[in-house]
PDB file of N, CA and C in Angstrom:
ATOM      1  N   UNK A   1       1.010  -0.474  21.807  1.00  0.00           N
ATOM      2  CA  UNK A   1       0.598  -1.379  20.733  1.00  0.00           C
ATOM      3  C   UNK A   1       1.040  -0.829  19.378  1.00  0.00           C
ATOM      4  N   UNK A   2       1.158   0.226  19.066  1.00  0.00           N
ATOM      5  CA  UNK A   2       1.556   1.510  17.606  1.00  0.00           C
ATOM      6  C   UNK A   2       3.094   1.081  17.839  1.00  0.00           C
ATOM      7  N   UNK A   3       3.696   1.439  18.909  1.00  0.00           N
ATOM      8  CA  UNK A   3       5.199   0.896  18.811  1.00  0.00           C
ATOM      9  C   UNK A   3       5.519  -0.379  18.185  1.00  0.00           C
ATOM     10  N   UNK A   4       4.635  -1.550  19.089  1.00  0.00           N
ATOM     11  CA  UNK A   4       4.936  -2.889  18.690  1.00  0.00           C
ATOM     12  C   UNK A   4       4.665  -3.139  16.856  1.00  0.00           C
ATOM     13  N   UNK A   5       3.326  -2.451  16.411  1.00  0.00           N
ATOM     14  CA  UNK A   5       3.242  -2.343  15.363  1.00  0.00           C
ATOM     15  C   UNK A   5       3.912  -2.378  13.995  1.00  0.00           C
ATOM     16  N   UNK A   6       4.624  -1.048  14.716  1.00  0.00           N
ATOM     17  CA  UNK A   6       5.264  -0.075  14.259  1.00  0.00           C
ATOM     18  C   UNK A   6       7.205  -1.191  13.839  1.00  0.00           C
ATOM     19  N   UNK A   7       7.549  -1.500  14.733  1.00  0.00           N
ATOM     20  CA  UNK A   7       8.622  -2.251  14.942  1.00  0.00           C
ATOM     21  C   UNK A   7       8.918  -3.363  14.100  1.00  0.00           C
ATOM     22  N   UNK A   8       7.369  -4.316  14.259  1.00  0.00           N
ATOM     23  CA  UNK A   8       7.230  -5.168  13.415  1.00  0.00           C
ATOM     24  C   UNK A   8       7.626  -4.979  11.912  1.00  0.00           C
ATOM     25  N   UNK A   9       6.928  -4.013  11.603  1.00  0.00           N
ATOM     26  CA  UNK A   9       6.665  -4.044   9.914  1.00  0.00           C
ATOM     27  C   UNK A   9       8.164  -3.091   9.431  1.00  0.00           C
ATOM     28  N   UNK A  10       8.993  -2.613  10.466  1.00  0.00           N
ATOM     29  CA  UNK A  10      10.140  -2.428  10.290  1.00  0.00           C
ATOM     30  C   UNK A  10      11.103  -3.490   9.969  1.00  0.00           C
ATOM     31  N   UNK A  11      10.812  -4.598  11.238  1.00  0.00           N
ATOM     32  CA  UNK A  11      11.477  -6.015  10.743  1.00  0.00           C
ATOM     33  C   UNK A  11      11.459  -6.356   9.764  1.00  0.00           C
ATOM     34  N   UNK A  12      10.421  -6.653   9.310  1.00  0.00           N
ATOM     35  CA  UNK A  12       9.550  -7.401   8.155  1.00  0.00           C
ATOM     36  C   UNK A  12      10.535  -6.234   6.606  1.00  0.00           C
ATOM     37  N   UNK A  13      10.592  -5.481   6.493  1.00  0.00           N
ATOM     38  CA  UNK A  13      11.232  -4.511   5.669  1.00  0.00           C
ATOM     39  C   UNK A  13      12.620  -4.354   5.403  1.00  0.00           C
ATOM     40  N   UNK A  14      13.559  -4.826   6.797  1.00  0.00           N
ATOM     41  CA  UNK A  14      14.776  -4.315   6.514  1.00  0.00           C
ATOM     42  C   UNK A  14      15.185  -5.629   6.707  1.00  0.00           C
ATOM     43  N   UNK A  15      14.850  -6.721   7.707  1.00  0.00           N
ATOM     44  CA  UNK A  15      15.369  -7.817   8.621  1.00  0.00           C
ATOM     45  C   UNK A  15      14.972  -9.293   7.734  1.00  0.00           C
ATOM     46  N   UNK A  16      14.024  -9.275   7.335  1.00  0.00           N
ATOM     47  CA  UNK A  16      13.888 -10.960   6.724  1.00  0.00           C
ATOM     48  C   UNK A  16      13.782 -11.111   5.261  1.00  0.00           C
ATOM     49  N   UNK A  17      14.605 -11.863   5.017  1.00  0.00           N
ATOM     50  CA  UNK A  17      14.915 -12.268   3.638  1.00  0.00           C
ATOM     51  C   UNK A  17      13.563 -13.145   3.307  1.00  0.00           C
ATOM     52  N   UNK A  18      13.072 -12.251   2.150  1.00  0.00           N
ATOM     53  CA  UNK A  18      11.665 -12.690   1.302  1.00  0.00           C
ATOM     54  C   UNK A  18      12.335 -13.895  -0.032  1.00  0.00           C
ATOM     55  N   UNK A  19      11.473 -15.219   0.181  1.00  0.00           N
ATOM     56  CA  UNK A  19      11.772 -15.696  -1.215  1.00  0.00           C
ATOM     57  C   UNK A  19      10.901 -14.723  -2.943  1.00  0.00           C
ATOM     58  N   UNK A  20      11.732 -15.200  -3.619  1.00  0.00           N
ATOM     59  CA  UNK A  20      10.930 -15.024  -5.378  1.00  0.00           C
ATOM     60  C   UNK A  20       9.915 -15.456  -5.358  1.00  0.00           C
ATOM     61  N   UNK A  21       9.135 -14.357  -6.259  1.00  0.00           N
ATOM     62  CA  UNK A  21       7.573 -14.996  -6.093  1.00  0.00           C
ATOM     63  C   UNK A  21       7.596 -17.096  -6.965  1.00  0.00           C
ATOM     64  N   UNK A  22       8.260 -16.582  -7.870  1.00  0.00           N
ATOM     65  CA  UNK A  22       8.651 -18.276  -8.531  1.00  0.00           C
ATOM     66  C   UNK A  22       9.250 -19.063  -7.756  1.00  0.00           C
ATOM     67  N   UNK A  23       9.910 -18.826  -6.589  1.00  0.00           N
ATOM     68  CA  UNK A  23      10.612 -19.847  -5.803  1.00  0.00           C
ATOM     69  C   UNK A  23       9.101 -20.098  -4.653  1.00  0.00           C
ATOM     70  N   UNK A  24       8.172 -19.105  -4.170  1.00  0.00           N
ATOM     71  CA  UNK A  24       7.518 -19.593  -3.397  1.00  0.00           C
ATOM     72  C   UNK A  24       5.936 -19.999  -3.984  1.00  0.00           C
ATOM     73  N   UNK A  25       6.190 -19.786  -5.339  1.00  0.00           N
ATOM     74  CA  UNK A  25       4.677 -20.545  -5.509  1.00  0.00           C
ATOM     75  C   UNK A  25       5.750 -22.514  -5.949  1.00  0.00           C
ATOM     76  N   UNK A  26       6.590 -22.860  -6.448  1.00  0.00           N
ATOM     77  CA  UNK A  26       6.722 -23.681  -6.592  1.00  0.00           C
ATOM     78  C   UNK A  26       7.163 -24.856  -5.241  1.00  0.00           C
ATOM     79  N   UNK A  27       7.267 -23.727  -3.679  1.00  0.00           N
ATOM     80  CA  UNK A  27       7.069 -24.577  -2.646  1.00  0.00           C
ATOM     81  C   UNK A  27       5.337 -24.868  -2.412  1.00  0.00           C
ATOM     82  N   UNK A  28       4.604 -23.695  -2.423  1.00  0.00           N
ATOM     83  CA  UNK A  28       3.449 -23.780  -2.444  1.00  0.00           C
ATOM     84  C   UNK A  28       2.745 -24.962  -3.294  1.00  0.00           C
ATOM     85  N   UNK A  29       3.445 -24.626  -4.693  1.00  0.00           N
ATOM     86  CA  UNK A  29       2.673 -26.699  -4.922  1.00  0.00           C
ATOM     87  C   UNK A  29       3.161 -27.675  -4.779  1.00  0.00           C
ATOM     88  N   UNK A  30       4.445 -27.762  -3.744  1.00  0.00           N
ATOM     89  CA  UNK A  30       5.006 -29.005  -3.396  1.00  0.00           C
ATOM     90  C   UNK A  30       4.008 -29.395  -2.058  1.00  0.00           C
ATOM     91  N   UNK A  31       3.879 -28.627  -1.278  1.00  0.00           N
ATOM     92  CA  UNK A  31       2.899 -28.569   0.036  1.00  0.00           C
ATOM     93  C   UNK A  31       1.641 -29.031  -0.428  1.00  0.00           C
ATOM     94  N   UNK A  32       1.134 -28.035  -0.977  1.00  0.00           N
ATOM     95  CA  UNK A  32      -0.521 -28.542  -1.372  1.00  0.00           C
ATOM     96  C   UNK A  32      -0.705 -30.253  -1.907  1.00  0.00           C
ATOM     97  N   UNK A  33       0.676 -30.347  -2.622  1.00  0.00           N
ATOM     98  CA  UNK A  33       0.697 -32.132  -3.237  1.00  0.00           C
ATOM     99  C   UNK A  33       1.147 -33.112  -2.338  1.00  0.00           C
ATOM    100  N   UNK A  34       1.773 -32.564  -1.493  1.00  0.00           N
ATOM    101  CA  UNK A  34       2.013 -33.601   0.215  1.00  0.00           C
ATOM    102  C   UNK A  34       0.779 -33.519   1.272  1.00  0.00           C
ATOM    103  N   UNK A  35      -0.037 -32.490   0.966  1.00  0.00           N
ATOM    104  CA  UNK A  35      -0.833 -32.347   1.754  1.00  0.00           C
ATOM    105  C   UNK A  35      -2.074 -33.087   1.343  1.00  0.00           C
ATOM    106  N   UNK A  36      -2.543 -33.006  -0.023  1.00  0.00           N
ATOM    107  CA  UNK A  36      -3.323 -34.148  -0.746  1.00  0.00           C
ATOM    108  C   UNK A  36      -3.090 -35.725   0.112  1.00  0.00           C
ATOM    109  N   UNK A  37      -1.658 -35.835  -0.056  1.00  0.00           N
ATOM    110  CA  UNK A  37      -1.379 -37.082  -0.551  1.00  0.00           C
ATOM    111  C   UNK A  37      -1.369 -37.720   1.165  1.00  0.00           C
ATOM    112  N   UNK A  38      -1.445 -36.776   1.827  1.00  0.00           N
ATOM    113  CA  UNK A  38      -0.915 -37.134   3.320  1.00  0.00           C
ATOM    114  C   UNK A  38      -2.431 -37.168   3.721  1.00  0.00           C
ATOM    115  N   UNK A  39      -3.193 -36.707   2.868  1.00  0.00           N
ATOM    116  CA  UNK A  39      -4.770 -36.740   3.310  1.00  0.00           C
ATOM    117  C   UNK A  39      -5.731 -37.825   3.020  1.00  0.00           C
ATOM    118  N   UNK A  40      -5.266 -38.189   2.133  1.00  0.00           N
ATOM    119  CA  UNK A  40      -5.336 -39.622   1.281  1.00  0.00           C
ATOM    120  C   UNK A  40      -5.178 -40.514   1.758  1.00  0.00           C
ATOM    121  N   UNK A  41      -3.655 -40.373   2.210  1.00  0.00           N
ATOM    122  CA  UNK A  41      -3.176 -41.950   3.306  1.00  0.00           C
ATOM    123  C   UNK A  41      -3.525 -41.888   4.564  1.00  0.00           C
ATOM    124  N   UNK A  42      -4.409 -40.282   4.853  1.00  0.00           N
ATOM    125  CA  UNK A  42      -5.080 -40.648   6.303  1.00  0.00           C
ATOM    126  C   UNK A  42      -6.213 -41.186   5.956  1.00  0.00           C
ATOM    127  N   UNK A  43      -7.161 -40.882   4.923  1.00  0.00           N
ATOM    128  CA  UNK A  43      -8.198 -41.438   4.742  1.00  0.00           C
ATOM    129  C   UNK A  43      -8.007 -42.935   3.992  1.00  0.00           C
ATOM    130  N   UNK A  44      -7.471 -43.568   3.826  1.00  0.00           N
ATOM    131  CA  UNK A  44      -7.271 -44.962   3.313  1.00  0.00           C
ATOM    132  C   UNK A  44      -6.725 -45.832   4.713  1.00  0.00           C
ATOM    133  N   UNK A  45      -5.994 -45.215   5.800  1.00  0.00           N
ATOM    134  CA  UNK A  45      -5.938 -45.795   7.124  1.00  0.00           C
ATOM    135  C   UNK A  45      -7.242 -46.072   7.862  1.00  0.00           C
ATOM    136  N   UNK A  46      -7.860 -44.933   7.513  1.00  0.00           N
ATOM    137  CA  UNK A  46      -8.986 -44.712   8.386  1.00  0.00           C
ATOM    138  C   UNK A  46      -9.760 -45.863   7.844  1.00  0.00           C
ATOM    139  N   UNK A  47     -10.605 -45.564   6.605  1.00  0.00           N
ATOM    140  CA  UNK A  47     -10.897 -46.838   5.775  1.00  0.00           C
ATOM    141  C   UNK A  47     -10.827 -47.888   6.388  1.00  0.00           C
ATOM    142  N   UNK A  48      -9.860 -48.397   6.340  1.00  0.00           N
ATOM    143  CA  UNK A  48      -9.230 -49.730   6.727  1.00  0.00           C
ATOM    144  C   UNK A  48      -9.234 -50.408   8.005  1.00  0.00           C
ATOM    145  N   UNK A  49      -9.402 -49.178   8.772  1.00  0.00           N
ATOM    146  CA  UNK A  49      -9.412 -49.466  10.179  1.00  0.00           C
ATOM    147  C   UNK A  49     -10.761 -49.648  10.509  1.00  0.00           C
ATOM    148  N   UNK A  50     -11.574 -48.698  10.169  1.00  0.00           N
ATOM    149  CA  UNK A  50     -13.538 -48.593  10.101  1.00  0.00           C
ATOM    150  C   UNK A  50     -13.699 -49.701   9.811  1.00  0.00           C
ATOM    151  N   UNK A  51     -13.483 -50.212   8.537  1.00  0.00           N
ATOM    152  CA  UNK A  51     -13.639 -51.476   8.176  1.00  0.00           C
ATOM    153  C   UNK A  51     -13.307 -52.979   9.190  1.00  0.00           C
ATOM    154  N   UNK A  52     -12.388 -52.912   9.742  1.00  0.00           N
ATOM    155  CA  UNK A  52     -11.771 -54.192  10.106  1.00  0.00           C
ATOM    156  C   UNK A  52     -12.274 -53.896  12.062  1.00  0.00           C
ATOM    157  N   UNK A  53     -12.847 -52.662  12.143  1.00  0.00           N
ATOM    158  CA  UNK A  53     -13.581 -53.036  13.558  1.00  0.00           C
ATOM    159  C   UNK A  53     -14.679 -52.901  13.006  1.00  0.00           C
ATOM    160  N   UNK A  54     -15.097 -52.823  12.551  1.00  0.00           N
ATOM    161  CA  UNK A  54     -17.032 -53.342  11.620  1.00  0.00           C
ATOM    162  C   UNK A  54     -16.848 -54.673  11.727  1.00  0.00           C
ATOM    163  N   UNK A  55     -16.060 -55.528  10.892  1.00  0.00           N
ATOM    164  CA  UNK A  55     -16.012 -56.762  10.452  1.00  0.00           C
ATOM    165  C   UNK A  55     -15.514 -57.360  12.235  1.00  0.00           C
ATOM    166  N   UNK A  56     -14.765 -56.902  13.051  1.00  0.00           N
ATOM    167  CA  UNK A  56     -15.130 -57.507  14.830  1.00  0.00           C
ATOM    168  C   UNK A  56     -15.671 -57.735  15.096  1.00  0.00           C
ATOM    169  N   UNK A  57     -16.324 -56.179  15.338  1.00  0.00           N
ATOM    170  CA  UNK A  57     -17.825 -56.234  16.397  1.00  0.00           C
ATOM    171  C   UNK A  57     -19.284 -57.025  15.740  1.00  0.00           C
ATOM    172  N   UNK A  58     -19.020 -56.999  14.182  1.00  0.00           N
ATOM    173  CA  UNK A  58     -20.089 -58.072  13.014  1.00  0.00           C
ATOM    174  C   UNK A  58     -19.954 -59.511  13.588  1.00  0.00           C
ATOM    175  N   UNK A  59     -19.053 -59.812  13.507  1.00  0.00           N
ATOM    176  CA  UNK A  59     -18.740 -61.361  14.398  1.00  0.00           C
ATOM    177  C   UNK A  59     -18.608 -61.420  15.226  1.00  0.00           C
ATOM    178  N   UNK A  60     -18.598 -60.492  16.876  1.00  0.00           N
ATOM    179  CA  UNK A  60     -18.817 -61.010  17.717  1.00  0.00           C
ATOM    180  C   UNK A  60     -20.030 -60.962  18.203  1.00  0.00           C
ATOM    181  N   UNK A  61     -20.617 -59.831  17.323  1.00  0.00           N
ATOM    182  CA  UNK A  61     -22.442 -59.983  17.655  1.00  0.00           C
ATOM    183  C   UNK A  61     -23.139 -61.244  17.286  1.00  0.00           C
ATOM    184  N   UNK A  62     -22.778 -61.376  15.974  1.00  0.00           N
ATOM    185  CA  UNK A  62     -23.279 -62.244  14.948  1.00  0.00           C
ATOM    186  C   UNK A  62     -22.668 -63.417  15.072  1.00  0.00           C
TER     187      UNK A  62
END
């Protein structure tokens, strides 16, 4: 497990190209603002859908 460890954080050091801290906070608020927005249009589906089997099962009871 110390080997595997060990190996890793060798990778991580010599092997993968790190972005700029300015290049990865400005992906970081592209994400967080798709992720809003993708949360939004799940909750406005949802909405919509709650709604329009309420308004069904309202009229076929009623």
């Amino acid at each position: 497990m110390l080997t595997y460890v060990k190996e890793s954080w060798e990778e991580l050091k010599n092997n993968v190209t790190w972005l700029s801290r300015e290049r990865a906070s400005n992906l970081m608020v592209i994400v967080a603002v798709f992720s809003i927005l993708f949360a939004l249009a799940t909750w406005g589906v949802d909405s919509v859908f709650s709604k329009l089997i309420q308004l069904y099962f309202d009229n076929l009871i009623g």
